[in-house]
PDB file of N, CA and C in Angstrom:
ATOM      1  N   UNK A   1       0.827  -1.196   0.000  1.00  0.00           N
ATOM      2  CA  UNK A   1       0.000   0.000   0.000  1.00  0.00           C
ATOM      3  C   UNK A   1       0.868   1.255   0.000  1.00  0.00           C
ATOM      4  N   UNK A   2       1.595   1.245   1.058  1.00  0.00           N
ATOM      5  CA  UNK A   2       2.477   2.386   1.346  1.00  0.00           C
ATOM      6  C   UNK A   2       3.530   2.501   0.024  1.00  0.00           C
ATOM      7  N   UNK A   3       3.892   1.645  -1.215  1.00  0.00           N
ATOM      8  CA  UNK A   3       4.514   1.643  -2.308  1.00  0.00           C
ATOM      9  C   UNK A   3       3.741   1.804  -3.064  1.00  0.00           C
ATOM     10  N   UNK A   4       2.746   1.650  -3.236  1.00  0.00           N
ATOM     11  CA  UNK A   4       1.622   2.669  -4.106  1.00  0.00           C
ATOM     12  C   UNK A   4       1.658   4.018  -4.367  1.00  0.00           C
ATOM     13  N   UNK A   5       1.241   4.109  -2.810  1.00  0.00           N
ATOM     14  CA  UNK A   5       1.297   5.485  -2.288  1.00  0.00           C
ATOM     15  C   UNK A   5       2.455   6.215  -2.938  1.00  0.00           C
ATOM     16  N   UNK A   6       3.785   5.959  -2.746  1.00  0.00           N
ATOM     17  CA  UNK A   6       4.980   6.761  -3.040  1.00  0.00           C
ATOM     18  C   UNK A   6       5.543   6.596  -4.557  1.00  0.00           C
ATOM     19  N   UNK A   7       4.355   5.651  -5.693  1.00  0.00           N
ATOM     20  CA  UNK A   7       4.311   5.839  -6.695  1.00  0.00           C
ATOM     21  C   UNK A   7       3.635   6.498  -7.058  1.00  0.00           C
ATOM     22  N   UNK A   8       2.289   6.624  -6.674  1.00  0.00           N
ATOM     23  CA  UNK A   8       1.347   7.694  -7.443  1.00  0.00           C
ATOM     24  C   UNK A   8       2.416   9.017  -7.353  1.00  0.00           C
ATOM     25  N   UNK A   9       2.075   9.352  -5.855  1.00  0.00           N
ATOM     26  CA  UNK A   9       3.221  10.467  -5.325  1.00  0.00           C
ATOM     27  C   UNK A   9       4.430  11.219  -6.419  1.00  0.00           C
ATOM     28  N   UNK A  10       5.456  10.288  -6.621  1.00  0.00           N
ATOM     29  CA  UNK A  10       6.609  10.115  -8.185  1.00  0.00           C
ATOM     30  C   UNK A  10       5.507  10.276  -9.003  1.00  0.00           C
ATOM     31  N   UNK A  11       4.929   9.986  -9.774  1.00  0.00           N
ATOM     32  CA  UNK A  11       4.162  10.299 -10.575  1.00  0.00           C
ATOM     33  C   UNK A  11       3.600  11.732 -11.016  1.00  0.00           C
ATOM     34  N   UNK A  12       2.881  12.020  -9.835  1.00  0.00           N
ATOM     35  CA  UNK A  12       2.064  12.949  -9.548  1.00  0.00           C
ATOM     36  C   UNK A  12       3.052  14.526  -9.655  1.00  0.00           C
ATOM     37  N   UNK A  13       4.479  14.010  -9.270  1.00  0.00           N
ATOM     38  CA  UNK A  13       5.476  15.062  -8.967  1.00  0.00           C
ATOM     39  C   UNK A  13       6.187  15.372 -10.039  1.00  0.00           C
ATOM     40  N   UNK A  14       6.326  14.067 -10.835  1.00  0.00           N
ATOM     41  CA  UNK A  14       6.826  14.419 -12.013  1.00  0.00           C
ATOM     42  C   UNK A  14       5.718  14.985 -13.426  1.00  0.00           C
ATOM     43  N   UNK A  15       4.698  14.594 -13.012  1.00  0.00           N
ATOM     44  CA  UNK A  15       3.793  15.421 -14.044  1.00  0.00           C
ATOM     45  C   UNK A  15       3.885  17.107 -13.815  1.00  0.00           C
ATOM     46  N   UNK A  16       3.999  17.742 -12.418  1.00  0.00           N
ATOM     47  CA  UNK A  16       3.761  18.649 -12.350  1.00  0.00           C
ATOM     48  C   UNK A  16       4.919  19.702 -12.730  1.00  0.00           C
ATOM     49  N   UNK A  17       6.056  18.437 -12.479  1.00  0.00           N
ATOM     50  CA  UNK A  17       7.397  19.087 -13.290  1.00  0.00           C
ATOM     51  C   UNK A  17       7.312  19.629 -14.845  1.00  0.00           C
ATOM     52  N   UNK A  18       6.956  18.420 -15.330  1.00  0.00           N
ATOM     53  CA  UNK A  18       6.360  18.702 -16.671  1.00  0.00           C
ATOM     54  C   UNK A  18       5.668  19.976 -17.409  1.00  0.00           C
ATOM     55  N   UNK A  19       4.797  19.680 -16.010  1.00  0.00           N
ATOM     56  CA  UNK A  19       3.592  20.954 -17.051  1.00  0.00           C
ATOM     57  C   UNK A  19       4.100  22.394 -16.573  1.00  0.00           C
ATOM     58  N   UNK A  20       5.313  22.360 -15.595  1.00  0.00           N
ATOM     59  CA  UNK A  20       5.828  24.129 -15.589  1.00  0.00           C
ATOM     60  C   UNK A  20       6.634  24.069 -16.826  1.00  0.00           C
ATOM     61  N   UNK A  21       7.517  23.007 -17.029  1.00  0.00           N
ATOM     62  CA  UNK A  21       8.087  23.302 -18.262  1.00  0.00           C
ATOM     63  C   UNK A  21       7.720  23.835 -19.820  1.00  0.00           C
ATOM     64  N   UNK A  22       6.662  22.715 -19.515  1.00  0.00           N
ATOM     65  CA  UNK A  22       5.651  23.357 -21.043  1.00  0.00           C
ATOM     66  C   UNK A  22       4.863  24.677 -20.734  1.00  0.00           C
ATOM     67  N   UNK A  23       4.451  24.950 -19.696  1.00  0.00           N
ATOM     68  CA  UNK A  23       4.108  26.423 -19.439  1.00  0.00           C
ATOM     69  C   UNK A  23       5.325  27.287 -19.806  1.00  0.00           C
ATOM     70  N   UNK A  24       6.357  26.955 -19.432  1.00  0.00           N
ATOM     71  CA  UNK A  24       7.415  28.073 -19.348  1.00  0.00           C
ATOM     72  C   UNK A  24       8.027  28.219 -20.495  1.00  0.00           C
ATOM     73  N   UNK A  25       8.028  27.392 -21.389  1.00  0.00           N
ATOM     74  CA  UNK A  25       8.564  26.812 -23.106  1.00  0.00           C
ATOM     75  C   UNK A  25       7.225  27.582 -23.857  1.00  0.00           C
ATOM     76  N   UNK A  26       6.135  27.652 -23.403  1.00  0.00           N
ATOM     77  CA  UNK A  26       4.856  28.537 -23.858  1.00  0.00           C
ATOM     78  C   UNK A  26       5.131  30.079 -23.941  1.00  0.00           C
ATOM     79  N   UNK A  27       5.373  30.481 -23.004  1.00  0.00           N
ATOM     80  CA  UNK A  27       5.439  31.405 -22.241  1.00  0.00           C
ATOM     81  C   UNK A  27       6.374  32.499 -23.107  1.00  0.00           C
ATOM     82  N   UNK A  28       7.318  31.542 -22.627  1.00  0.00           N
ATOM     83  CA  UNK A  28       9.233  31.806 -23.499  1.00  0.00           C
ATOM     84  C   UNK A  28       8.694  32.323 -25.057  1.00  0.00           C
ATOM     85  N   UNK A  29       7.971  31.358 -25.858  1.00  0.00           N
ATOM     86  CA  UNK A  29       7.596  31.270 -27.357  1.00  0.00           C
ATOM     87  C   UNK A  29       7.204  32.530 -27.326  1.00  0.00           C
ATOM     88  N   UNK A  30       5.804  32.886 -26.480  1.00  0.00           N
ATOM     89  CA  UNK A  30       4.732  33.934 -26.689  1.00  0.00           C
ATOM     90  C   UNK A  30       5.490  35.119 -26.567  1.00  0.00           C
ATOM     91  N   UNK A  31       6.818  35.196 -25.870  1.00  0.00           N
ATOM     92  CA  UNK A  31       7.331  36.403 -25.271  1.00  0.00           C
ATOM     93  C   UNK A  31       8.459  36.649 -26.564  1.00  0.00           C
ATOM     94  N   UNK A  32       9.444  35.910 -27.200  1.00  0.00           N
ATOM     95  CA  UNK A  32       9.854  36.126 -28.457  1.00  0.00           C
ATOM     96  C   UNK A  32       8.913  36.267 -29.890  1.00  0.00           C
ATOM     97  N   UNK A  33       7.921  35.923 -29.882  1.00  0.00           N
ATOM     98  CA  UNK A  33       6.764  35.889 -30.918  1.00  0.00           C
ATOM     99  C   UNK A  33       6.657  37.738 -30.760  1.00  0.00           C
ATOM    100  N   UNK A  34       5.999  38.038 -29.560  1.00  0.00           N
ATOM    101  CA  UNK A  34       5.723  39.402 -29.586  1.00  0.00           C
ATOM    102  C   UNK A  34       7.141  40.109 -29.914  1.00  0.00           C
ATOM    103  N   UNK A  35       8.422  39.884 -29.338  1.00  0.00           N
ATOM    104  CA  UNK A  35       9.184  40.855 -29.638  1.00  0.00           C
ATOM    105  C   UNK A  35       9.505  40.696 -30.780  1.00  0.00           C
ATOM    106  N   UNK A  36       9.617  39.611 -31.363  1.00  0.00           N
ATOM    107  CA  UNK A  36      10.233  39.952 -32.924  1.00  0.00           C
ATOM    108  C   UNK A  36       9.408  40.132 -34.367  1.00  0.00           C
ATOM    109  N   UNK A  37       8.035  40.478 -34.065  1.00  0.00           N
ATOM    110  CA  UNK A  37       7.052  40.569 -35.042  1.00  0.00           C
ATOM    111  C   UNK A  37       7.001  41.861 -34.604  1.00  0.00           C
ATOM    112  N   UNK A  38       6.442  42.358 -36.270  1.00  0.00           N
ATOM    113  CA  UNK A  38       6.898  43.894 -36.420  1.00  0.00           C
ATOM    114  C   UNK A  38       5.434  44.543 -35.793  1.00  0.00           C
ATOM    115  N   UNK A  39       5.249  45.858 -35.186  1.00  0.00           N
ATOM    116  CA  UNK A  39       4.267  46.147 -34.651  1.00  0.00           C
ATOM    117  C   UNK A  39       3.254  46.578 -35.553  1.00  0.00           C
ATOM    118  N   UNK A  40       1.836  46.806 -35.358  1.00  0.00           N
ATOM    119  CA  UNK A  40       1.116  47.036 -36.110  1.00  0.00           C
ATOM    120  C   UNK A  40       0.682  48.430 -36.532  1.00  0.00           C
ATOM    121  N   UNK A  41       0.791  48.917 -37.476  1.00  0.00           N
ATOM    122  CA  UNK A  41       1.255  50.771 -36.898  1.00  0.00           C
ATOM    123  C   UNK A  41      -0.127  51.314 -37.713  1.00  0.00           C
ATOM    124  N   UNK A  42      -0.926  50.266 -38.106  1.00  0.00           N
ATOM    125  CA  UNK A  42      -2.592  51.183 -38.688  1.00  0.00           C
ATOM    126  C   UNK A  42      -3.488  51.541 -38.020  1.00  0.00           C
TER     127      UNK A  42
END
């Protein structure tokens, strides 16, 4: 039971690792997207 437990746990910890990364790889994109596209001047 208690090795269950500390798998879901690993699991659970490493997903959440995950999804800051892809937030932050998002993030990163959206923030070079805006600076290097030319502004809209109409």
């Amino acid at each position: 039971m208690v090795k269950k437990l500390l798998v879901v746990a690993g699991l659970l910890g490493v997903a959440v690792v995950v999804a800051r990364k892809v937030r932050a790889a998002n993030e990163e994109r959206a923030l070079w997207h805006e600076a290097t596209t030319a502004p809209d001047l109409r």
